[in-house]
C-alpha atoms as a PDB file:
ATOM      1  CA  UNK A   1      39.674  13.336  -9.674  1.00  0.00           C
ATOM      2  CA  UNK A   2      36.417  13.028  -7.797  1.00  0.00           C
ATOM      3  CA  UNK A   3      33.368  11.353  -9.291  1.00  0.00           C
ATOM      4  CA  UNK A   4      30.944  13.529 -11.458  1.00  0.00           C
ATOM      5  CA  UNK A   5      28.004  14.975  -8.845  1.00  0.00           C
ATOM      6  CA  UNK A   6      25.022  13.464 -11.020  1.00  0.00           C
ATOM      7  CA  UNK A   7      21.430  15.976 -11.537  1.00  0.00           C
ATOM      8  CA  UNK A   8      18.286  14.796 -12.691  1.00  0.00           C
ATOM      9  CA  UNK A   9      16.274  17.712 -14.282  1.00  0.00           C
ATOM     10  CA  UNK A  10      12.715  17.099 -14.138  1.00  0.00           C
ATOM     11  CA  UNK A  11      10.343  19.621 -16.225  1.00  0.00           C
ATOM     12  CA  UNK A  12       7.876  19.164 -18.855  1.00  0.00           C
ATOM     13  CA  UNK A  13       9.186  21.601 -21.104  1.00  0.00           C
ATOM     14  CA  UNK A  14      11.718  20.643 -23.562  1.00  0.00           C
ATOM     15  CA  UNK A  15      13.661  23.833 -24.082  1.00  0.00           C
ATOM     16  CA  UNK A  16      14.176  24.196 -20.095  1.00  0.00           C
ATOM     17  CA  UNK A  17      15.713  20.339 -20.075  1.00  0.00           C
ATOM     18  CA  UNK A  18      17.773  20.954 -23.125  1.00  0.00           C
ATOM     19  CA  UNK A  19      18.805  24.495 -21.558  1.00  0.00           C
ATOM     20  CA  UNK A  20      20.006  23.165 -18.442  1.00  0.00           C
ATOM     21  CA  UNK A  21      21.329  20.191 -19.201  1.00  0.00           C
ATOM     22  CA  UNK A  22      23.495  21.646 -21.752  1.00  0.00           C
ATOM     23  CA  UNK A  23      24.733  24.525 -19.200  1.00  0.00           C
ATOM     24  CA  UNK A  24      24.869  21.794 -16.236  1.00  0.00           C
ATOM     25  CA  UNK A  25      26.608  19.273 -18.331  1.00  0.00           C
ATOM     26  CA  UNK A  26      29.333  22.310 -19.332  1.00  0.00           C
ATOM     27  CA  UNK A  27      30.106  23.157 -15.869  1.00  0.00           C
ATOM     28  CA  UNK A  28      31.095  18.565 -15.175  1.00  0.00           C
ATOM     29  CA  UNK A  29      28.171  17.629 -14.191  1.00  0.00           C
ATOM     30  CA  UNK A  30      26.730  14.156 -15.282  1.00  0.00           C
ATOM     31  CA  UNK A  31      22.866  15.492 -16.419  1.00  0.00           C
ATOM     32  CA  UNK A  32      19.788  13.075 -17.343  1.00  0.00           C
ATOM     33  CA  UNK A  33      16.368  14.579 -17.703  1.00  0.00           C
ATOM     34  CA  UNK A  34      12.633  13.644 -18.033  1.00  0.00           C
ATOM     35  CA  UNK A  35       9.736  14.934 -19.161  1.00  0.00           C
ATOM     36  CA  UNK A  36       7.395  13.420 -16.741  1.00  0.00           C
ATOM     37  CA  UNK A  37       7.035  12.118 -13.220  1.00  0.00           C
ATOM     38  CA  UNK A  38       6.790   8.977 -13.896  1.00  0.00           C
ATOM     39  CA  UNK A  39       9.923   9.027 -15.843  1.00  0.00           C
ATOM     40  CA  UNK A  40      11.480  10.228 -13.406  1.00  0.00           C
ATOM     41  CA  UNK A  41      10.320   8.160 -10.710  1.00  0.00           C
ATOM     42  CA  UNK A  42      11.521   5.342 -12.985  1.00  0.00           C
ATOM     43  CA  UNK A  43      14.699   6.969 -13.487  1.00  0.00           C
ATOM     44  CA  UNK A  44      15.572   7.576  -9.599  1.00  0.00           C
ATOM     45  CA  UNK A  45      14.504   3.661  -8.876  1.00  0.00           C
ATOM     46  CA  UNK A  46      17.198   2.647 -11.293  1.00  0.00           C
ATOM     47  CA  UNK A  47      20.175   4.807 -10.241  1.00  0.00           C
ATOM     48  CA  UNK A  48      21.188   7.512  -7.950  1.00  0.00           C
ATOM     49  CA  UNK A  49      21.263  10.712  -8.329  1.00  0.00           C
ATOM     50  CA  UNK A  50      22.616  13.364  -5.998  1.00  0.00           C
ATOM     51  CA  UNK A  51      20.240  16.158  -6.560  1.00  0.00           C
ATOM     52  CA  UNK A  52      17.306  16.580  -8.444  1.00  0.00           C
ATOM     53  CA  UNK A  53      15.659  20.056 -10.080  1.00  0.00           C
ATOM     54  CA  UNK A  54      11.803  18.954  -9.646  1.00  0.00           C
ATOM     55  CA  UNK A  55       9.309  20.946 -11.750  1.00  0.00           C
ATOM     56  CA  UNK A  56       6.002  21.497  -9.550  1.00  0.00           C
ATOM     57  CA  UNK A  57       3.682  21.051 -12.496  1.00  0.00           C
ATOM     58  CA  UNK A  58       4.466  18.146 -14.623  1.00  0.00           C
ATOM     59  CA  UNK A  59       1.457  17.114 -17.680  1.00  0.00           C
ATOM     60  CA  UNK A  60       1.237  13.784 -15.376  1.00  0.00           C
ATOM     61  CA  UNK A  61       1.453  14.196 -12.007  1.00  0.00           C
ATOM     62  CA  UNK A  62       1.602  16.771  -9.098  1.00  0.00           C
ATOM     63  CA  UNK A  63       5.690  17.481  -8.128  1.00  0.00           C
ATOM     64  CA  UNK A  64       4.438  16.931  -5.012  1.00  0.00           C
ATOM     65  CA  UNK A  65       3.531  13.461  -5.485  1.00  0.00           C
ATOM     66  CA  UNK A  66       6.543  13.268  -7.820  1.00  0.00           C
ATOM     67  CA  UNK A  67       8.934  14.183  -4.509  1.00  0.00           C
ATOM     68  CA  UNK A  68       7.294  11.415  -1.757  1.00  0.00           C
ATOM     69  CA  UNK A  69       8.377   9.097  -4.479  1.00  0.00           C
ATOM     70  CA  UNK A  70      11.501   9.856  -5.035  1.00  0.00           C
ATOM     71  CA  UNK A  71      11.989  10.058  -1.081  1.00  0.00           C
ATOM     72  CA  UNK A  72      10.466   6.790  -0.809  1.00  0.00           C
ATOM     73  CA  UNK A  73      13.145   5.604  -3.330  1.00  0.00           C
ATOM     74  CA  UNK A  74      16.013   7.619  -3.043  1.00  0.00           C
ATOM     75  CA  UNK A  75      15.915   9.280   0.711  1.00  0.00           C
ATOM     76  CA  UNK A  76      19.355  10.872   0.485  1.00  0.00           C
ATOM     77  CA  UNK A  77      18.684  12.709  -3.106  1.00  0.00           C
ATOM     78  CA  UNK A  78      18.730  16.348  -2.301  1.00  0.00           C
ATOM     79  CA  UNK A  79      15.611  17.510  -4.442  1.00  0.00           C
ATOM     80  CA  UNK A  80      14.823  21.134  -5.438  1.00  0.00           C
ATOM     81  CA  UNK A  81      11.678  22.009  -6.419  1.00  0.00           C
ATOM     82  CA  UNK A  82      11.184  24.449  -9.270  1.00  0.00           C
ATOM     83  CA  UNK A  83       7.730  26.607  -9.930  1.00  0.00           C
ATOM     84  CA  UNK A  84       6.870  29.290 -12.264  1.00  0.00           C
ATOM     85  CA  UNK A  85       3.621  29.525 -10.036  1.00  0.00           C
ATOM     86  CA  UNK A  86       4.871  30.532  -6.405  1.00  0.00           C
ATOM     87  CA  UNK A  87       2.056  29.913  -3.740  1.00  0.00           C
ATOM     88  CA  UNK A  88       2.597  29.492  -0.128  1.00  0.00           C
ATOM     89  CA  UNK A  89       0.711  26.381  -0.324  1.00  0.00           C
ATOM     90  CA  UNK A  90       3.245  24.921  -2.586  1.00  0.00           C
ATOM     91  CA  UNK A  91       6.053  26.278  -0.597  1.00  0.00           C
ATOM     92  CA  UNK A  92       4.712  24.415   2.337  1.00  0.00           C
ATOM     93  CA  UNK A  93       3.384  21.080   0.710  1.00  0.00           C
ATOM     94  CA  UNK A  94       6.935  20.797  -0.709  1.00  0.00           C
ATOM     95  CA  UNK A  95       8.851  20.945   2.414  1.00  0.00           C
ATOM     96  CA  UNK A  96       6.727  18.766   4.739  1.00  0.00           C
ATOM     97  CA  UNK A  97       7.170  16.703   1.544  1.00  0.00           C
ATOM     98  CA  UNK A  98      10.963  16.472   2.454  1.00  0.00           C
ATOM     99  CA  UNK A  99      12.170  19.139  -0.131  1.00  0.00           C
ATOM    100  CA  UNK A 100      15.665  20.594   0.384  1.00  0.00           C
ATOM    101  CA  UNK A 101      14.785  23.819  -1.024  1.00  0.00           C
ATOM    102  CA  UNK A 102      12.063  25.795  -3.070  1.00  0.00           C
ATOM    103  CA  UNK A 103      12.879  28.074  -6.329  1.00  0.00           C
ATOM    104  CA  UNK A 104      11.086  30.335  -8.010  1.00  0.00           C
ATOM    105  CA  UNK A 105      11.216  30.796 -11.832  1.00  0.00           C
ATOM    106  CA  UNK A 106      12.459  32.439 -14.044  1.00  0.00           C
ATOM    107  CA  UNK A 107      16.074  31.871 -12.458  1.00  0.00           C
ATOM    108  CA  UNK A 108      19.815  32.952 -13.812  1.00  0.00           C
ATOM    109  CA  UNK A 109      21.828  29.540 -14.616  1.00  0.00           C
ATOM    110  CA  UNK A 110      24.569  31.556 -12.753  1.00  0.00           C
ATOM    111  CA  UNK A 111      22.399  31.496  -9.589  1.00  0.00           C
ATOM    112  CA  UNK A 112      20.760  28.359 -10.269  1.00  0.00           C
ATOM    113  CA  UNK A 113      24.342  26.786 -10.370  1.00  0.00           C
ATOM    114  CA  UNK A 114      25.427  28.397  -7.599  1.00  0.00           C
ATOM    115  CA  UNK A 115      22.576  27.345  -5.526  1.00  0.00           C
ATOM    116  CA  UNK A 116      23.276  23.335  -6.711  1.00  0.00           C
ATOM    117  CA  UNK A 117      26.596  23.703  -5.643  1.00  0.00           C
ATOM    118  CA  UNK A 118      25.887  25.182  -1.930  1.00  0.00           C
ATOM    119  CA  UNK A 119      23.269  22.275  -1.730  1.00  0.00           C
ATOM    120  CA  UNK A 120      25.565  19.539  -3.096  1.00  0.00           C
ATOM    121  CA  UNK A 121      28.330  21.388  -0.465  1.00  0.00           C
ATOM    122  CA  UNK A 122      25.928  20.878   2.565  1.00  0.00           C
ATOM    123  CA  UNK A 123      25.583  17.292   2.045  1.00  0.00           C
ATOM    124  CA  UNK A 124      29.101  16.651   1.363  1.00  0.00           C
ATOM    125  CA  UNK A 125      30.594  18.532   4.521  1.00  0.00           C
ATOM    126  CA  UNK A 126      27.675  16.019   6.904  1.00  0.00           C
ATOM    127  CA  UNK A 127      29.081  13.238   4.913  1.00  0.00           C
ATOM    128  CA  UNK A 128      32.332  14.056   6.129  1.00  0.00           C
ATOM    129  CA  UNK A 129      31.666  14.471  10.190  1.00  0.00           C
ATOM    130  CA  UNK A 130      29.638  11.362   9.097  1.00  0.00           C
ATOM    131  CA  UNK A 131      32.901   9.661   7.955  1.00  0.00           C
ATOM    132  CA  UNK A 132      34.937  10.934  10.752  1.00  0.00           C
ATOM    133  CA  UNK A 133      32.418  10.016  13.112  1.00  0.00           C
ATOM    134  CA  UNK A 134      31.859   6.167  11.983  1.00  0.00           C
ATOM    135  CA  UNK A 135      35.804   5.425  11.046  1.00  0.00           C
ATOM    136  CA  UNK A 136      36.542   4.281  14.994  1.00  0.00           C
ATOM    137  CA  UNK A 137      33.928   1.840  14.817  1.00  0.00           C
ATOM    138  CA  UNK A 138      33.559   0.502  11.531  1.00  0.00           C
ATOM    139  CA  UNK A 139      37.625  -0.161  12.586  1.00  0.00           C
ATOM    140  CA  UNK A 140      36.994  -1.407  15.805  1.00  0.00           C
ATOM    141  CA  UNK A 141      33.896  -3.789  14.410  1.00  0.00           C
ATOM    142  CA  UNK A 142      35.952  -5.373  12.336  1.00  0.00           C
ATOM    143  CA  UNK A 143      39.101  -5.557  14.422  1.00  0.00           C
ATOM    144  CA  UNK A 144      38.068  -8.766  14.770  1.00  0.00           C
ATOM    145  CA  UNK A 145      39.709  -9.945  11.283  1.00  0.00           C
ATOM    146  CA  UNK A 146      36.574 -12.126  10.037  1.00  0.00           C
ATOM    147  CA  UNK A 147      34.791 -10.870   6.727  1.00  0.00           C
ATOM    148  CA  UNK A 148      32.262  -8.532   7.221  1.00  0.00           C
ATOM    149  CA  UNK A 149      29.444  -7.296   4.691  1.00  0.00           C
ATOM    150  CA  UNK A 150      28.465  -4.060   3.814  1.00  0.00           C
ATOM    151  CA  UNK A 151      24.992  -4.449   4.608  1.00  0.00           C
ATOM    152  CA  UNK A 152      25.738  -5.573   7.945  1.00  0.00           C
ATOM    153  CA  UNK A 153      28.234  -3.006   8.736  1.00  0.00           C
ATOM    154  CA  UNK A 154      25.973  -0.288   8.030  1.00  0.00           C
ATOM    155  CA  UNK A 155      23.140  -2.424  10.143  1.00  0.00           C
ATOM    156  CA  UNK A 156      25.917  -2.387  12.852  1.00  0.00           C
ATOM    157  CA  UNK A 157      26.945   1.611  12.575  1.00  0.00           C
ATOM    158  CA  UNK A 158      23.532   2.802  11.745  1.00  0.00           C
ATOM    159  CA  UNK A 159      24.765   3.879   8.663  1.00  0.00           C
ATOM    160  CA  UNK A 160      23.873   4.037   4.555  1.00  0.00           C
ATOM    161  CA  UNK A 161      25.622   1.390   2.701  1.00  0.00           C
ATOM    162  CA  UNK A 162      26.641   4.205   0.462  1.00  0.00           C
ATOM    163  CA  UNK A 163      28.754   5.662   3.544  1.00  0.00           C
ATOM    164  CA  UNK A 164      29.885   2.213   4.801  1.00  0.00           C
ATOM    165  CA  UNK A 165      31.546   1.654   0.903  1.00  0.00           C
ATOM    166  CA  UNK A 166      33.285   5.147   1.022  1.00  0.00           C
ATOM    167  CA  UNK A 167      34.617   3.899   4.101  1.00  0.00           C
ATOM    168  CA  UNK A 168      35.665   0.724   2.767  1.00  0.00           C
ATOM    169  CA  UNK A 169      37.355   2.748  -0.443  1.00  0.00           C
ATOM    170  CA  UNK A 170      39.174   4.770   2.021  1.00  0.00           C
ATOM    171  CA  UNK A 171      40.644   2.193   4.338  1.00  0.00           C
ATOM    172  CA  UNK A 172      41.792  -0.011   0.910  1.00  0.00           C
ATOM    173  CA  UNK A 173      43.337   2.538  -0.667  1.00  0.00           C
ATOM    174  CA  UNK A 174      45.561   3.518   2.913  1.00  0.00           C
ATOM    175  CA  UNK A 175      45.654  -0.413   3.035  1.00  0.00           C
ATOM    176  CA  UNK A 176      43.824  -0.401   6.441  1.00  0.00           C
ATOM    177  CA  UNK A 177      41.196  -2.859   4.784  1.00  0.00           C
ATOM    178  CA  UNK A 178      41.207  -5.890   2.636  1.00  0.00           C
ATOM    179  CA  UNK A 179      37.871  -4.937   0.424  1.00  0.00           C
ATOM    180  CA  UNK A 180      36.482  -7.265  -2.209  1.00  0.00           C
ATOM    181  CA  UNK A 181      34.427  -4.383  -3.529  1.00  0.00           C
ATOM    182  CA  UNK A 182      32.210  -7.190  -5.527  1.00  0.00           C
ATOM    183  CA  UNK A 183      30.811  -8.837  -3.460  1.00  0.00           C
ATOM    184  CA  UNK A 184      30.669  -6.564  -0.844  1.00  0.00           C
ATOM    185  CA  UNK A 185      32.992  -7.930   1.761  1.00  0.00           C
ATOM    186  CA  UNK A 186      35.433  -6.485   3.709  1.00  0.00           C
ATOM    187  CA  UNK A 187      37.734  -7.309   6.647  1.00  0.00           C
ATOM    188  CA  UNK A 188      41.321  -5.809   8.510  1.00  0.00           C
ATOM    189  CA  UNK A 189      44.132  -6.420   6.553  1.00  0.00           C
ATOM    190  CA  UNK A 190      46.939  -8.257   8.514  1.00  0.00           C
ATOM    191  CA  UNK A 191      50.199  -6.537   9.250  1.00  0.00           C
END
């Protein structure tokens, strides 16, 4: 069983959060919310989140503002960003901003869900040619049979720790790898 894709819903109104995290949460996805930017700027510096529904007008803060810091945090989050007020200006802010996509409300949950899951599919088939692409050299790298660390693997394959891990995973669990997931070591198992 594959690990729950997690959402962050970001909106000031209550009923909307409630609404989708109860539909979300339904169709096994792992749903947090918050009411304000700075909430969920907080929430996104503490844990990751693979996509992120991003209301344009929060009572705080700008969405726009709301977005460069979650990219500054979180660069790989896919964020959508949500308006009930479409403008071309917003449209445009929000993708120079490093927006995935742009929505319009009001939207079906049907559509809404099946958007999430196209998104969530786009960055799941690169992280695939991603893995097939670093496996030879993450192997060859550590061919060598001293430990090596995460952090400077992925220095080493100009890769996200994140990806260098799910490497790691996959090599331990075909027993390519000896991986001492806690501390973050790993190195080529010995036949």
């Amino acid at each position: 069983m594959s690990e729950k894709k997690r959402i962050l819903v970001v909106d000031d109104d209550v009923n909307v959060l409630d609404q989708l995290k109860e539909y979300l949460t339904a169709e096994g996805y792992s749903v947090d919310t918050s009411e304000t930017g700075g909430e969920a700027i907080n929430k996104v510096g503490k844990s990751f989140f693979n996509l992120t529904l991003l209301d344009i007008k929060l009572q705080d803060m700008g969405g726009a503002e709301v977005l460069a810091k979650i990219r500054e945090k979180s660069p790989r989050t896919i964020v959508i960003m949500v308006t009930g007020y479409p403008s071309l200006d917003n449209a445009v802010e929000s993708i120079s901003l490093g927006a995935n996509a742009y929505i319009v409300k009001p939207i079906k949950p049907e559509e809404l869900l099946q958007y999430i899951q196209s998104k969530l599919r786009e960055v799941d088939d690169r992280s695939l040619n991603l893995l097939d692409n670093t496996m030879p050299n993450f192997l060859e790298i550590i061919s060598d049979g001293n430990w090596w660390s995460i952090e400077t693997l992925a220095q080493r394959l100009d890769a996200s720790a994140t990806l260098v891990e799910k490497i790691c995973s996959f090599c331990s669990l075909n027993e390519l790898v000896e991986y001492r997931q806690p501390q973050g070591l790993v190195k080529i198992r010995k036949k």
